[in-house]
Protein backbone atom coordinates (compact mmCIF):
# COMPACT_ATOMS: atom_id res chain seq x y z
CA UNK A 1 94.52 -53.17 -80.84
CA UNK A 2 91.41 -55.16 -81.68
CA UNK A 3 90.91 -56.74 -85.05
CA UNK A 4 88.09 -53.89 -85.53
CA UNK A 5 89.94 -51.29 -84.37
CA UNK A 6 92.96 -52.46 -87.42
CA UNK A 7 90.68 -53.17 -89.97
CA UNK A 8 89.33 -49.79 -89.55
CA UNK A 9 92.47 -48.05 -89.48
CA UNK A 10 93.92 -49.51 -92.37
CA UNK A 11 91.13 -48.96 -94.72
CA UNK A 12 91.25 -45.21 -93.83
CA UNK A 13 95.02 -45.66 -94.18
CA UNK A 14 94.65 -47.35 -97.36
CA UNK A 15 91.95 -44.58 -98.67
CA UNK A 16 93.98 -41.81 -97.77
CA UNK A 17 97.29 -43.41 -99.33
CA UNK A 18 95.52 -43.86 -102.49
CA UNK A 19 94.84 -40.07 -102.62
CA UNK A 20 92.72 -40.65 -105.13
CA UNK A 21 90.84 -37.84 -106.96
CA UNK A 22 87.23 -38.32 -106.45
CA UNK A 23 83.72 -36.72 -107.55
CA UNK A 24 82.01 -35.52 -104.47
CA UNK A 25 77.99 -36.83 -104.62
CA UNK A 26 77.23 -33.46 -102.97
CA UNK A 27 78.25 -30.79 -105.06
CA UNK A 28 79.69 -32.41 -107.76
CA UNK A 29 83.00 -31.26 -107.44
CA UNK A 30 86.34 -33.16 -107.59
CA UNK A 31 88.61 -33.06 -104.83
CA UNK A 32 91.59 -35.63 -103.99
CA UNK A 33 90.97 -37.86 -101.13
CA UNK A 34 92.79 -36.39 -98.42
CA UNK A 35 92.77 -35.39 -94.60
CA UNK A 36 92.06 -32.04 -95.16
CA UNK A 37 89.61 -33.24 -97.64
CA UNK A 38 88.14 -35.58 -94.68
CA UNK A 39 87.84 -32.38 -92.34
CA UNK A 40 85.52 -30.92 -94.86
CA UNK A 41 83.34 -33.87 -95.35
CA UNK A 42 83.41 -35.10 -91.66
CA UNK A 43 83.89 -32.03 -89.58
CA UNK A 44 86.48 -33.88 -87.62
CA UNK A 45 89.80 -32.31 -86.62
CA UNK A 46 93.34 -33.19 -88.38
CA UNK A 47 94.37 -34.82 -85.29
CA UNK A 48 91.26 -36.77 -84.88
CA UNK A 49 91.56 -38.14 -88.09
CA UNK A 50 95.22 -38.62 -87.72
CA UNK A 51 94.27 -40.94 -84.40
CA UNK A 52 91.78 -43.09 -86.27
CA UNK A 53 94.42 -43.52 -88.73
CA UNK A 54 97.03 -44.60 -86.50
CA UNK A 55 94.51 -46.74 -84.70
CA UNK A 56 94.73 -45.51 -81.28
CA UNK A 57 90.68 -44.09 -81.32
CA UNK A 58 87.76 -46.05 -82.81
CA UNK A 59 86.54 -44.65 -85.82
CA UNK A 60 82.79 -44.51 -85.18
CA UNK A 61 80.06 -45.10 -87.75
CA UNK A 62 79.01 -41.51 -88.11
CA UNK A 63 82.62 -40.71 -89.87
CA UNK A 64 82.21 -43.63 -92.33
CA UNK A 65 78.56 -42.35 -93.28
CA UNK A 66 79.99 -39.02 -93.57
CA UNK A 67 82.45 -40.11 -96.02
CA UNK A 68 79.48 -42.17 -98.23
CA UNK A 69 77.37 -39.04 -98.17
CA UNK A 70 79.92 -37.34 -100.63
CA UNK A 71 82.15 -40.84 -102.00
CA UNK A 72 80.68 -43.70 -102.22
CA UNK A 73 83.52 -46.55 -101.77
CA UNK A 74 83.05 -50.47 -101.96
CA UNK A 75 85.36 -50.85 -99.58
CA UNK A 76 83.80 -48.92 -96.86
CA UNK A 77 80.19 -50.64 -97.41
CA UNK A 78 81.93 -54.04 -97.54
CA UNK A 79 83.19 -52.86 -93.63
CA UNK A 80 79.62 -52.09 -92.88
CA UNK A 81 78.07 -54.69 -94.12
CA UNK A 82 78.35 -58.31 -92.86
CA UNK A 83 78.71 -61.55 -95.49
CA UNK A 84 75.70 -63.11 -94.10
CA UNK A 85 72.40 -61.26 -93.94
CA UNK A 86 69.15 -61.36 -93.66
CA UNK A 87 66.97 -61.18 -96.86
CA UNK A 88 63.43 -61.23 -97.80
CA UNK A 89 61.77 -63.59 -100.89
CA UNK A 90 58.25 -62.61 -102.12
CA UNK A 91 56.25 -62.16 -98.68
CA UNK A 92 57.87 -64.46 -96.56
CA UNK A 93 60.86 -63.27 -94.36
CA UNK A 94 64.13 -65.58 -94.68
CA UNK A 95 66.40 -65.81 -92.16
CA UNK A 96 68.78 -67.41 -94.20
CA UNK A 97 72.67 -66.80 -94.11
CA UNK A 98 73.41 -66.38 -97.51
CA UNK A 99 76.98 -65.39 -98.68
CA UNK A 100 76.64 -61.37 -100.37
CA UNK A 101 78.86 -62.53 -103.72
CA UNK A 102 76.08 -65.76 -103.98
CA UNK A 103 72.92 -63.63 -103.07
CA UNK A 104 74.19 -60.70 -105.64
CA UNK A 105 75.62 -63.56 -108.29
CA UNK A 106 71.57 -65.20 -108.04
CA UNK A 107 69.72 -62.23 -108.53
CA UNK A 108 71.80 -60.95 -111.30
CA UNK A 109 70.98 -64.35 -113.00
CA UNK A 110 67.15 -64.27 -112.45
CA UNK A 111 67.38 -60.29 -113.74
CA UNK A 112 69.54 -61.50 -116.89
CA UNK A 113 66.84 -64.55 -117.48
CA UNK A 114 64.24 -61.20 -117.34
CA UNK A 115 65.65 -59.53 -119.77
CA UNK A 116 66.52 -62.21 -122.42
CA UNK A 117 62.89 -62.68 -121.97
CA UNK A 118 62.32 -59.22 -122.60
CA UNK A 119 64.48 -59.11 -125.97
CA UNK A 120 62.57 -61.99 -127.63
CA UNK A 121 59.29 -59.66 -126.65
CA UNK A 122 60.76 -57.09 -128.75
CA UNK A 123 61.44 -58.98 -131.23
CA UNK A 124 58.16 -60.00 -131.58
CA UNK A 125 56.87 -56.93 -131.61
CA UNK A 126 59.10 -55.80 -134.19
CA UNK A 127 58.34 -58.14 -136.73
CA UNK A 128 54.69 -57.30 -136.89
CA UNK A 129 53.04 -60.79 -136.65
CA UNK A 130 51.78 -62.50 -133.92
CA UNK A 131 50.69 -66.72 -133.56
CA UNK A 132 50.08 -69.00 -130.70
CA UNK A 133 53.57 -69.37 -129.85
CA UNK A 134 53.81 -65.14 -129.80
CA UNK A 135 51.28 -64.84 -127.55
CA UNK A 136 52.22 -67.24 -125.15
CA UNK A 137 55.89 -65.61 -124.91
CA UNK A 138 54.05 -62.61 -124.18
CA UNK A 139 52.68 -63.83 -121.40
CA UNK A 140 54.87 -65.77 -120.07
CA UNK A 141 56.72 -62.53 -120.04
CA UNK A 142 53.69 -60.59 -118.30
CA UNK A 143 54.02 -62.69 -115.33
CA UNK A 144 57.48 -62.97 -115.63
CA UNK A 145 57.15 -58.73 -115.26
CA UNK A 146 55.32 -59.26 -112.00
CA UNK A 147 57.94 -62.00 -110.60
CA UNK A 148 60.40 -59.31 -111.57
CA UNK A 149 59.37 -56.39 -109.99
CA UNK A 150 59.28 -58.29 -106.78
CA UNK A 151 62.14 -59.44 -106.40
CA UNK A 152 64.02 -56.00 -107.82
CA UNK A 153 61.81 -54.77 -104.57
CA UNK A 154 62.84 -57.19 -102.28
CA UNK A 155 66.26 -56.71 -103.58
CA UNK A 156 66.45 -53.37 -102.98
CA UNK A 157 65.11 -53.57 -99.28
CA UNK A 158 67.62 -56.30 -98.48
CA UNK A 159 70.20 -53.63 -99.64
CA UNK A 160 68.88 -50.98 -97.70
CA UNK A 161 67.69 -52.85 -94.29
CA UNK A 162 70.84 -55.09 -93.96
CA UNK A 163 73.33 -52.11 -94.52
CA UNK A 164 70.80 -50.06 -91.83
CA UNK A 165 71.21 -52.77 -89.39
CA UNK A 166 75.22 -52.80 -89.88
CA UNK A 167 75.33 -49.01 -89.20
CA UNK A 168 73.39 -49.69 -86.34
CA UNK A 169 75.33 -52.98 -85.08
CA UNK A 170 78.83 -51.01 -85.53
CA UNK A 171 77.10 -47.60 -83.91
CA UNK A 172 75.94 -49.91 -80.63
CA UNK A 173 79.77 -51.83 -81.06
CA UNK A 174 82.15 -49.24 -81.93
């Protein structure tokens, strides 16, 4: 059995043995994390599921987006998505292999630095008087907005394209 084919198989094994009652992003409604559950969601037979449990048939990609159409579970993005990926900075494209937790841990910094910024704005504005030093924060926090809104783009479309590509890599490697 390949390392892909286990890894595969055990999550499922490991999502199924938790059971787990879960809020379907559908319809709303809860259901427990089962194989008859899967059925529904996938439109894949008992036995089908049963073999991509057990590891003796790949699991293909369509099944796992099937799944994140109705529960959305860390554990099956972290399978589809690679540590290192591609991300893009302001308008120039990096190619630069950047660990997810240290790419996630940076931007969560820079957005935190954003909206300490943003606080002392408001309280500025709150107390009714404005000097030199006021009006400087305020625009420091202007262009600051700009800076922001970038990178929460570029962010996003990181996300987005390097979880696209995985789908695609695992659809082309099952």
């Amino acid at each position: 059995m390949s390392d892909e084919l286990r890894r595969d198989a055990e999550l499922l094994s490991a999502l199924l043995n938790d059971a787990a009652l879960v809020r379907d992003r559908v319809d709303g409604q809860v259901a427990r994390f089962v194989v008859k559950q899967l059925v529904v969601w996938t439109g894949k037979a008992e036995q089908t599921i049963s073999e991509y449990r057990n590891g003796t048939r790949n699991i293909p990609v369509e099944f796992w987006r099937s799944i994140l159409e109705h529960f959305c579970d860390r554990r099956i993005i972290a399978l589809l998505i690679p540590e290192e990926f591609d991300f893009e900075i302001s308008d120039v494209r990096c190619n630069c292999p950047a660990s997810a937790p240290a790419f996630f841990r940076d931007a969560i910094e820079a957005e935190i630095a954003y909206h300490e910024q943003m606080k002392a704005v408001a309280q500025i504005l709150a107390d009714g008087r404005i000097d030199d030093f006021d009006a400087k924060t305020v625009r420091e926090y202007d262009d600051a907005f700009h800076v922001h809104r970038k990178r929460d783009a570029n962010l996003h479309h990181a996300i987005v394209n390097t979880f696209n590509r995985a789908v695609e890599r695992k659809a082309v490697n099952p």
